[in-house]
PDB file of N, CA and C in Angstrom:
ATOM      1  N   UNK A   1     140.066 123.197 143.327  1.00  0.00           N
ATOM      2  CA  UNK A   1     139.053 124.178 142.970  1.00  0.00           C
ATOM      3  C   UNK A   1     139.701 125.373 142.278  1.00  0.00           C
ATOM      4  N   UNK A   2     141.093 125.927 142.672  1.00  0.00           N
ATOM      5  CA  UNK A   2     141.249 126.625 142.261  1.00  0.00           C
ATOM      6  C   UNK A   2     142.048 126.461 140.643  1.00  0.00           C
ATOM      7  N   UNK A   3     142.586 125.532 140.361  1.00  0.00           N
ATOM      8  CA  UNK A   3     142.548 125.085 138.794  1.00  0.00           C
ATOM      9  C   UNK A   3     141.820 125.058 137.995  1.00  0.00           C
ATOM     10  N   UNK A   4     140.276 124.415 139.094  1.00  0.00           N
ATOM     11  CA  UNK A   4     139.698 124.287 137.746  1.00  0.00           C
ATOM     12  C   UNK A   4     138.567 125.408 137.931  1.00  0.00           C
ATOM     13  N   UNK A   5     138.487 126.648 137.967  1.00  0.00           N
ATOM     14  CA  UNK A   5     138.183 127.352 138.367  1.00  0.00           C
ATOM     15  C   UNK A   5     138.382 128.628 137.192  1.00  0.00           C
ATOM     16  N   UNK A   6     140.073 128.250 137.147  1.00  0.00           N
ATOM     17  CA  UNK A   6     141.251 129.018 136.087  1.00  0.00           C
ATOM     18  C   UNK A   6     141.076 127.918 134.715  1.00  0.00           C
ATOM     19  N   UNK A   7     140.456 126.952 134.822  1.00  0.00           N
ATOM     20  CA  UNK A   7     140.828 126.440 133.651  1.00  0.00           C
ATOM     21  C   UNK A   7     141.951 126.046 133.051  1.00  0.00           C
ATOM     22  N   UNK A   8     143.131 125.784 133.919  1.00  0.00           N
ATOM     23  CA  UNK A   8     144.680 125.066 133.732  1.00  0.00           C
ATOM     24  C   UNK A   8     145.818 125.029 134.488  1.00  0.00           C
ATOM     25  N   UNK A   9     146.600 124.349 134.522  1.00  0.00           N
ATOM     26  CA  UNK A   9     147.650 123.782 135.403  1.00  0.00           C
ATOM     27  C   UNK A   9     147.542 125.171 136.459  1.00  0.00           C
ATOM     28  N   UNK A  10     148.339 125.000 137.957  1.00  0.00           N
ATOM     29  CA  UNK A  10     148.851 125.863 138.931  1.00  0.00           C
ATOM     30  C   UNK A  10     149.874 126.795 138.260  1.00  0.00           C
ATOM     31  N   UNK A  11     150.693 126.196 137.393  1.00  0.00           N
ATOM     32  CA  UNK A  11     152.483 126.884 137.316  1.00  0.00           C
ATOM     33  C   UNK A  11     151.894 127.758 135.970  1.00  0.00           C
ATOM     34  N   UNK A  12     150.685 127.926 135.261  1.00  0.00           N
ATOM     35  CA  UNK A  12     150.523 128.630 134.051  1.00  0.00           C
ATOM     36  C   UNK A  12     149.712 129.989 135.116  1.00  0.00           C
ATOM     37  N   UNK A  13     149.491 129.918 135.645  1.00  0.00           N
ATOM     38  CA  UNK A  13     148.433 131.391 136.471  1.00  0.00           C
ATOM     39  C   UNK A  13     149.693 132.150 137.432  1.00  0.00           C
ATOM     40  N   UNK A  14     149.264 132.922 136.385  1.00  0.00           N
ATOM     41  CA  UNK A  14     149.920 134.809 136.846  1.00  0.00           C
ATOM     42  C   UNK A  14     149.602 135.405 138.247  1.00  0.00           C
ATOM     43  N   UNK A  15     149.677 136.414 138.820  1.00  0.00           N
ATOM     44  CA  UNK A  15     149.543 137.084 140.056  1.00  0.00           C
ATOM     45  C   UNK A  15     148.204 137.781 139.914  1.00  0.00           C
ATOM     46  N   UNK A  16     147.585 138.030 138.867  1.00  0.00           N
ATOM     47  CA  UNK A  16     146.291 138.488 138.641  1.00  0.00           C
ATOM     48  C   UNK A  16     145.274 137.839 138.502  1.00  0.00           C
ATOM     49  N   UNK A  17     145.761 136.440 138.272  1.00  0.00           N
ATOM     50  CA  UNK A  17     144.700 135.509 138.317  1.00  0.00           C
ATOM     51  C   UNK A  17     144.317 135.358 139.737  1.00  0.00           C
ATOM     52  N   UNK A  18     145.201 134.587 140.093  1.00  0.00           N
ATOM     53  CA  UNK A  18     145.323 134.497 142.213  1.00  0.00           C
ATOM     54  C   UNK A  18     144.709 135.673 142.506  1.00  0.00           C
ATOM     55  N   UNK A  19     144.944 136.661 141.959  1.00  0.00           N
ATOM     56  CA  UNK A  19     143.810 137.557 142.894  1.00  0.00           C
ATOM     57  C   UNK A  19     142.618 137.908 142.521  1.00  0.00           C
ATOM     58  N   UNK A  20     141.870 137.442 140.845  1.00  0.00           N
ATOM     59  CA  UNK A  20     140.830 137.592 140.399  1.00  0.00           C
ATOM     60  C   UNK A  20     140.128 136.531 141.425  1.00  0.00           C
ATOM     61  N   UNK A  21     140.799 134.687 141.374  1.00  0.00           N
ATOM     62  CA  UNK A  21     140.401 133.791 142.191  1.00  0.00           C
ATOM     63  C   UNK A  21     139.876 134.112 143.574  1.00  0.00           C
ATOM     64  N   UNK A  22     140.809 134.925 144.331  1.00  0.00           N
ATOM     65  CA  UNK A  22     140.570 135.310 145.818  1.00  0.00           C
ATOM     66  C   UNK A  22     139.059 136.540 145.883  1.00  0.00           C
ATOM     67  N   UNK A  23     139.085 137.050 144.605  1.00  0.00           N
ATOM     68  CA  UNK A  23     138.274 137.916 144.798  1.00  0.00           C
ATOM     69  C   UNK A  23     136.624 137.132 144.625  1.00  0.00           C
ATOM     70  N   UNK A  24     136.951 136.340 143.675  1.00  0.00           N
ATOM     71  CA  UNK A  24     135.973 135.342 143.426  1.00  0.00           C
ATOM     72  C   UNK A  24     135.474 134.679 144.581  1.00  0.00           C
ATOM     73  N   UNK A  25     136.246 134.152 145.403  1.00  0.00           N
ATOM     74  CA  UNK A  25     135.815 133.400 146.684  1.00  0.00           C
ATOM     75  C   UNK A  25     135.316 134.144 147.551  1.00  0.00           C
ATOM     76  N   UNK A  26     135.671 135.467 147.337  1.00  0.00           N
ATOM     77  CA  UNK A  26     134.865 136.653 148.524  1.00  0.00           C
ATOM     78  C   UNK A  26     133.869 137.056 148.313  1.00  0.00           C
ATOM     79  N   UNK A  27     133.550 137.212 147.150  1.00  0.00           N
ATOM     80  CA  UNK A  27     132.576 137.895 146.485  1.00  0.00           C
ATOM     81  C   UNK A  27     131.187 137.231 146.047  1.00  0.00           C
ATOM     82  N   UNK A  28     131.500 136.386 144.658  1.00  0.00           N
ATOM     83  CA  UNK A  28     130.532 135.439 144.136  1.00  0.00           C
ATOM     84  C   UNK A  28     130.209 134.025 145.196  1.00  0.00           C
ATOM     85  N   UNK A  29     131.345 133.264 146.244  1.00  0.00           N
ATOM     86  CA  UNK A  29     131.271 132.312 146.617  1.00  0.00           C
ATOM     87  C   UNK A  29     130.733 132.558 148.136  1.00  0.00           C
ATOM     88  N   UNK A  30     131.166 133.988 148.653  1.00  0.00           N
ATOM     89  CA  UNK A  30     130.817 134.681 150.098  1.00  0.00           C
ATOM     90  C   UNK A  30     131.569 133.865 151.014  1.00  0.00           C
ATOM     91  N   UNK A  31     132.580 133.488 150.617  1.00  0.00           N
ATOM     92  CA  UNK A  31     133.326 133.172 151.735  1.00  0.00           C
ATOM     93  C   UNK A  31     133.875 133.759 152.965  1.00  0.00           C
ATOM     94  N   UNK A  32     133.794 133.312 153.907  1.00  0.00           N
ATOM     95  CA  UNK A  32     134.926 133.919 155.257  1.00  0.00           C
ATOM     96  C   UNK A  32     136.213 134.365 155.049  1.00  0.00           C
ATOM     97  N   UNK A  33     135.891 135.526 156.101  1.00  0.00           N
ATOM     98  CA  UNK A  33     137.562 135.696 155.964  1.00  0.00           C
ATOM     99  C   UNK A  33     138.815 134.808 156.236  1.00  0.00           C
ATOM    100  N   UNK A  34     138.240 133.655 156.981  1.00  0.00           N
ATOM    101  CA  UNK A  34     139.052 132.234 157.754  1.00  0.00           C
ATOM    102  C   UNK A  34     139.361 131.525 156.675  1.00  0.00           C
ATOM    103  N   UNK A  35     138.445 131.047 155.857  1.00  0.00           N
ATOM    104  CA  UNK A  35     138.766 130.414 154.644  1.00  0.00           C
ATOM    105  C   UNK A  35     139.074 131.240 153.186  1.00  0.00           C
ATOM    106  N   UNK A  36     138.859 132.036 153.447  1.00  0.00           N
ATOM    107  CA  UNK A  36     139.868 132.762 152.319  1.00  0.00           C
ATOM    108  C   UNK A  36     141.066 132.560 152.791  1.00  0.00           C
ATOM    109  N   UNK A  37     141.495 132.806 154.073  1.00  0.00           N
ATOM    110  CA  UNK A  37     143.060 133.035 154.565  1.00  0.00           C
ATOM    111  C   UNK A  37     143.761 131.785 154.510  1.00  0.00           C
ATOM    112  N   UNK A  38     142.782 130.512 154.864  1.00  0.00           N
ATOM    113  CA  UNK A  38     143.511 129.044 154.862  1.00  0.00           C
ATOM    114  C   UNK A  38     143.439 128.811 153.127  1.00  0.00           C
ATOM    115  N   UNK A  39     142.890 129.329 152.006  1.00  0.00           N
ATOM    116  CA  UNK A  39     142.945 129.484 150.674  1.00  0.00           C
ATOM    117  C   UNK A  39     144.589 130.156 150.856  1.00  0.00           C
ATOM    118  N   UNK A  40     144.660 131.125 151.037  1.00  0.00           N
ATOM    119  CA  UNK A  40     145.913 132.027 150.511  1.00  0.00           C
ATOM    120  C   UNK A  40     146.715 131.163 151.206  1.00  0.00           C
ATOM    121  N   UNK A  41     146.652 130.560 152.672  1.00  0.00           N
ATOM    122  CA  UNK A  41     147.949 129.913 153.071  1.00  0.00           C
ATOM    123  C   UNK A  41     148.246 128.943 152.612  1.00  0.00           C
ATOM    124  N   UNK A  42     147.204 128.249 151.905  1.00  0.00           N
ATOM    125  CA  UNK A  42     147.978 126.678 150.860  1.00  0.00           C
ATOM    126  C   UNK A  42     148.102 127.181 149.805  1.00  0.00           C
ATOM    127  N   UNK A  43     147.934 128.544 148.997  1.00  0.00           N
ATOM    128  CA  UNK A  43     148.730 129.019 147.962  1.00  0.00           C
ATOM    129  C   UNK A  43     149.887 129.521 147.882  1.00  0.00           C
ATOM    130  N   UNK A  44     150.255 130.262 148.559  1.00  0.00           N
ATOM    131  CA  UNK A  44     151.796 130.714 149.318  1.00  0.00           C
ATOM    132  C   UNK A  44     152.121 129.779 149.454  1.00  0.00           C
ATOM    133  N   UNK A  45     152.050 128.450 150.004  1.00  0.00           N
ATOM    134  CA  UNK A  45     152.883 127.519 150.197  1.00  0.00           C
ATOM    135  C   UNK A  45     153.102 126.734 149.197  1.00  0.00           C
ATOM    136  N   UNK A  46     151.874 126.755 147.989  1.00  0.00           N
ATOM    137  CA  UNK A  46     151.916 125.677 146.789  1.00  0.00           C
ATOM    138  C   UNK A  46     153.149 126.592 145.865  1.00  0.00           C
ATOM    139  N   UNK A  47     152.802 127.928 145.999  1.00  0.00           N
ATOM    140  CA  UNK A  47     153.997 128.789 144.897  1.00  0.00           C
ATOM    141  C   UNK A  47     154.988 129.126 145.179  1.00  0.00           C
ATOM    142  N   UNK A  48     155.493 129.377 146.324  1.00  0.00           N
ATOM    143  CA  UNK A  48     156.890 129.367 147.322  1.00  0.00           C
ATOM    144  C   UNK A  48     157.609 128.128 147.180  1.00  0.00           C
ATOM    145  N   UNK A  49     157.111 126.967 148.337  1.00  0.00           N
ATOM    146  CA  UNK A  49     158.048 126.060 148.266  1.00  0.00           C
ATOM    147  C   UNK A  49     157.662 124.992 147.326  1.00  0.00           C
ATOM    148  N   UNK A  50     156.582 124.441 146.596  1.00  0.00           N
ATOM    149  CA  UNK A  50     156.590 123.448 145.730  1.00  0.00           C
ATOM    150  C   UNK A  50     157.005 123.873 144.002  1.00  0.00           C
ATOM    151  N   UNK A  51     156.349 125.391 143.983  1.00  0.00           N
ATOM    152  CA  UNK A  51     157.005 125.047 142.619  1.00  0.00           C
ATOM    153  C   UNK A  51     157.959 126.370 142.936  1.00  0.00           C
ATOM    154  N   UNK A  52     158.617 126.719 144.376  1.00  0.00           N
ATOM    155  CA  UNK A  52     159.820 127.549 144.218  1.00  0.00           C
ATOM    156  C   UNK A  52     160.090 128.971 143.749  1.00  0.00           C
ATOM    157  N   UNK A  53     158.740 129.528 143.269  1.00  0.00           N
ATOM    158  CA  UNK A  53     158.661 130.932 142.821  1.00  0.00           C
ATOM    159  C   UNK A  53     159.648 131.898 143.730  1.00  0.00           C
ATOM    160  N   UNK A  54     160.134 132.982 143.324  1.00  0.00           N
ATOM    161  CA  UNK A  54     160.910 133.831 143.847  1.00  0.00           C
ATOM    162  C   UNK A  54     159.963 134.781 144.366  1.00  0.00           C
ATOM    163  N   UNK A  55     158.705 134.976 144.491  1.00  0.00           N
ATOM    164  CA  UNK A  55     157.618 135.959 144.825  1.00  0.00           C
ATOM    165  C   UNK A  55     157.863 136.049 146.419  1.00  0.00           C
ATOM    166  N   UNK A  56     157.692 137.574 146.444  1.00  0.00           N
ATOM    167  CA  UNK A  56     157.805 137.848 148.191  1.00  0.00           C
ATOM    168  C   UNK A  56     156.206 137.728 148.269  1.00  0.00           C
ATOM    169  N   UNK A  57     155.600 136.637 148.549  1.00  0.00           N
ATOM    170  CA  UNK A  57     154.407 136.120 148.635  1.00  0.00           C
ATOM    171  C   UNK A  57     153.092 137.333 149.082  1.00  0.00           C
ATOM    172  N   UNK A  58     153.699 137.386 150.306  1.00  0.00           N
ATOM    173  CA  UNK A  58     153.145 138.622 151.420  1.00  0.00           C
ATOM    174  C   UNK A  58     152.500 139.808 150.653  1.00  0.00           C
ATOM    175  N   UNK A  59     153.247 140.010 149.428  1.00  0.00           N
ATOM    176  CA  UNK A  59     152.627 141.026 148.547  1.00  0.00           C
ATOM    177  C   UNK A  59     152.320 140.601 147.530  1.00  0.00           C
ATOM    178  N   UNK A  60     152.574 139.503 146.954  1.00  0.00           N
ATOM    179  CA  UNK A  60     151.753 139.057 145.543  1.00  0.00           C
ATOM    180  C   UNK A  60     150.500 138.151 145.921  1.00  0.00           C
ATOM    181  N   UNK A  61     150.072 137.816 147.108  1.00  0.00           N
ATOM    182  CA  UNK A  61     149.378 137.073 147.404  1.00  0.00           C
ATOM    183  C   UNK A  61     149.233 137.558 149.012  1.00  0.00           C
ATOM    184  N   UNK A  62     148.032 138.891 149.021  1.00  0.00           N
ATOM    185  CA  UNK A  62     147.861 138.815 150.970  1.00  0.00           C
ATOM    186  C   UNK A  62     147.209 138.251 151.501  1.00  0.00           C
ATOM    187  N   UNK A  63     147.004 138.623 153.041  1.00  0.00           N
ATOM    188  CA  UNK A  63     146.494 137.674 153.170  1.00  0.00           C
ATOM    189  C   UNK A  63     145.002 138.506 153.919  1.00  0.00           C
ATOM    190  N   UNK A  64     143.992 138.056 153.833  1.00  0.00           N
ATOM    191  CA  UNK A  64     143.019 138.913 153.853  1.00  0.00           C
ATOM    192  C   UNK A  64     142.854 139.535 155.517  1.00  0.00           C
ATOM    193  N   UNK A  65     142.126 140.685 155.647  1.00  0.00           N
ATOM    194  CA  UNK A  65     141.850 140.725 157.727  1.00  0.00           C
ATOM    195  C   UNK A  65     141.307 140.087 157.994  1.00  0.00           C
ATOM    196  N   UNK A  66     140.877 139.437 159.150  1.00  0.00           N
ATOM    197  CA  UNK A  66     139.861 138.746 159.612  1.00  0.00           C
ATOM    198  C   UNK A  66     139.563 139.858 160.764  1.00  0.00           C
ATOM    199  N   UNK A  67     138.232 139.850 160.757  1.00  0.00           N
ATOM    200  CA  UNK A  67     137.497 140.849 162.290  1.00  0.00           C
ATOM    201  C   UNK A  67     137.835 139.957 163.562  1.00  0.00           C
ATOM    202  N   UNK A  68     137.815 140.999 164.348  1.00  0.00           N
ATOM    203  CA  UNK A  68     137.838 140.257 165.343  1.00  0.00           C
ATOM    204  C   UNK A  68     136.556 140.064 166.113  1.00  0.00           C
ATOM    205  N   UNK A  69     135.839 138.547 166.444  1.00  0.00           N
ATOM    206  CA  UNK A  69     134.701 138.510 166.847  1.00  0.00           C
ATOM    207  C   UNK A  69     134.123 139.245 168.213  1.00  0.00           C
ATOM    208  N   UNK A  70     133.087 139.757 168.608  1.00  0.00           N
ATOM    209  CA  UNK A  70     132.711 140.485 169.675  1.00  0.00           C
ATOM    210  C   UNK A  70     132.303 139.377 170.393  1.00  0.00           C
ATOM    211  N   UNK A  71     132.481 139.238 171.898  1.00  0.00           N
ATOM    212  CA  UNK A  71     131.608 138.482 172.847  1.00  0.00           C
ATOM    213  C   UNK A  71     130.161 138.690 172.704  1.00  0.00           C
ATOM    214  N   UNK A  72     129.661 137.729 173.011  1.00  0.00           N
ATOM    215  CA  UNK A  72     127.670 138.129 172.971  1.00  0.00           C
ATOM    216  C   UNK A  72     127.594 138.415 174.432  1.00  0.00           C
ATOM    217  N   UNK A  73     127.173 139.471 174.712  1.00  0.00           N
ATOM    218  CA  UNK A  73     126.711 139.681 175.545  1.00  0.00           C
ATOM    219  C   UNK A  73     125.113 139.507 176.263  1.00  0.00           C
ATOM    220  N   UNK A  74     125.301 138.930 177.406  1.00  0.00           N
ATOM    221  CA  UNK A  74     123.310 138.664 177.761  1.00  0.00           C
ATOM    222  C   UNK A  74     122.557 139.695 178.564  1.00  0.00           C
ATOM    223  N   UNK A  75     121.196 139.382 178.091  1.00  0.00           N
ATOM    224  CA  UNK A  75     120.632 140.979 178.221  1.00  0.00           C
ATOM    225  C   UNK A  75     120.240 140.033 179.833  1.00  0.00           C
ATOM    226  N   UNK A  76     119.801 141.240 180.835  1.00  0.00           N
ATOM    227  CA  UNK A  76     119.795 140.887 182.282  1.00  0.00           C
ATOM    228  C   UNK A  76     118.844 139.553 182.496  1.00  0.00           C
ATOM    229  N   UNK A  77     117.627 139.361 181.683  1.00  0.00           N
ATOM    230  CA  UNK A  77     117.204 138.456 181.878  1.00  0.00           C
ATOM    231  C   UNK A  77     117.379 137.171 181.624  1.00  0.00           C
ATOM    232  N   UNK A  78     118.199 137.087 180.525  1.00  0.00           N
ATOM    233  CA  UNK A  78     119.124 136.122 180.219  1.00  0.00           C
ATOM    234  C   UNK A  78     120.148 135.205 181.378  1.00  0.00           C
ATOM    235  N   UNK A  79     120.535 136.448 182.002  1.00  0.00           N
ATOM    236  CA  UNK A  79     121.253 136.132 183.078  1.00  0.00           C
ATOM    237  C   UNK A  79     120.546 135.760 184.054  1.00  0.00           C
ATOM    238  N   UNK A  80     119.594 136.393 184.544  1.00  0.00           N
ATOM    239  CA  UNK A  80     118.220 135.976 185.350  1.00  0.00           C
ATOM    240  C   UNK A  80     118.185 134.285 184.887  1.00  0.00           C
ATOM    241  N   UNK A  81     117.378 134.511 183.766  1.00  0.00           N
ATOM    242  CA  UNK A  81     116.929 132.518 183.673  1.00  0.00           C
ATOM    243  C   UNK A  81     118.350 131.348 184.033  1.00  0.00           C
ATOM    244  N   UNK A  82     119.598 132.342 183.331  1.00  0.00           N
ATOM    245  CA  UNK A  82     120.993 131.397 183.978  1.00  0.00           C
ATOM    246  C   UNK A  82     121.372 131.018 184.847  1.00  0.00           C
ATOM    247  N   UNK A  83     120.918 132.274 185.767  1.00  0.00           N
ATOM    248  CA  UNK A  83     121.006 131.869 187.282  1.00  0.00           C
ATOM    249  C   UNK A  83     120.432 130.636 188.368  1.00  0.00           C
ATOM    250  N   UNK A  84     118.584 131.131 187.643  1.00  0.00           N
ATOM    251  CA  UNK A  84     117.793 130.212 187.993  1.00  0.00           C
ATOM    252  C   UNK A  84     117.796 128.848 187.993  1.00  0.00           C
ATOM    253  N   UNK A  85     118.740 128.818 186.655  1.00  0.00           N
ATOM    254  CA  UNK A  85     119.085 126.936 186.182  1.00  0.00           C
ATOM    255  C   UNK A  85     119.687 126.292 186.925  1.00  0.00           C
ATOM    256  N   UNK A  86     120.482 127.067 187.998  1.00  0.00           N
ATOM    257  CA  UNK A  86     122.059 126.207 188.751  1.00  0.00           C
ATOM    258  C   UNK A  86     121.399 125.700 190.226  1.00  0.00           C
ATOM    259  N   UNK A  87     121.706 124.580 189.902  1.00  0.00           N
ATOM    260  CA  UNK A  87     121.441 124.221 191.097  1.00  0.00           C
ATOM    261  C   UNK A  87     121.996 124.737 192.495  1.00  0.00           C
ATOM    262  N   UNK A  88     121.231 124.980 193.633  1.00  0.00           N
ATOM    263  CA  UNK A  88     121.287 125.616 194.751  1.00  0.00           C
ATOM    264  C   UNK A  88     122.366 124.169 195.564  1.00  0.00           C
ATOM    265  N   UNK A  89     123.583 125.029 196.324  1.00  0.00           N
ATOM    266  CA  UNK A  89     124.326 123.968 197.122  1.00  0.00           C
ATOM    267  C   UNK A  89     123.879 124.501 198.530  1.00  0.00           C
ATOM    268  N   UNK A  90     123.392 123.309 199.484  1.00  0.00           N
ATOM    269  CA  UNK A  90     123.091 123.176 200.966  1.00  0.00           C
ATOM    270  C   UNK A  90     124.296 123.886 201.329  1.00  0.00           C
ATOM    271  N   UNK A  91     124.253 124.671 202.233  1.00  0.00           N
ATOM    272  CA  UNK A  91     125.340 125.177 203.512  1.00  0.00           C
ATOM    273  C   UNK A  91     125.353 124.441 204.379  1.00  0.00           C
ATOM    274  N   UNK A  92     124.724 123.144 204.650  1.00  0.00           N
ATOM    275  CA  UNK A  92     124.941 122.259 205.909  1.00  0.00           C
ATOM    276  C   UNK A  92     125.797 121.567 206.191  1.00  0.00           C
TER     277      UNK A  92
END
């Protein structure tokens, strides 16, 4: 996707492309921050070790935040009907 995206080979796209691309996937495509990040981690790895670039990756390619998710919390009655569901154990 991301070739043909750029319109040509991996080893012809610059550091501004990779990040026009990343911006693209956030933006126009609304991607997650999870899959943006598994995006950047098979790019760092396609430009590092397959075609060997000397780029300190970390900064030519970051890697995006991800939030950290909140617990859902249940409102009392919620907990009420949860309760109600469990089956009762005999004390006998």
């Amino acid at each position: 996707m991301f070739s043909r995206y750029l319109g040509r080979s991996p080893e012809m796209i610059g550091v501004e492309e990779i990040r026009a691309y990343l911006l693209h996937l956030a933006t126009e495509k609304k991607s997650v921050p999870s899959t943006i990040a598994i995006t950047v981690a098979a790019l760092r790895f396609f430009y590092k070790v397959t075609l060997g670039r000397d780029w300190i990756v970390q900064e030519v390619i970051p890697m995006p935040k991800v939030r950290d998710a909140l617990p859902q919390v249940l409102s009392p009655e919620e907990v009420l009907h949860f309760l109600e569901t469990v089956p009762r154990l005999s004390t006998a």
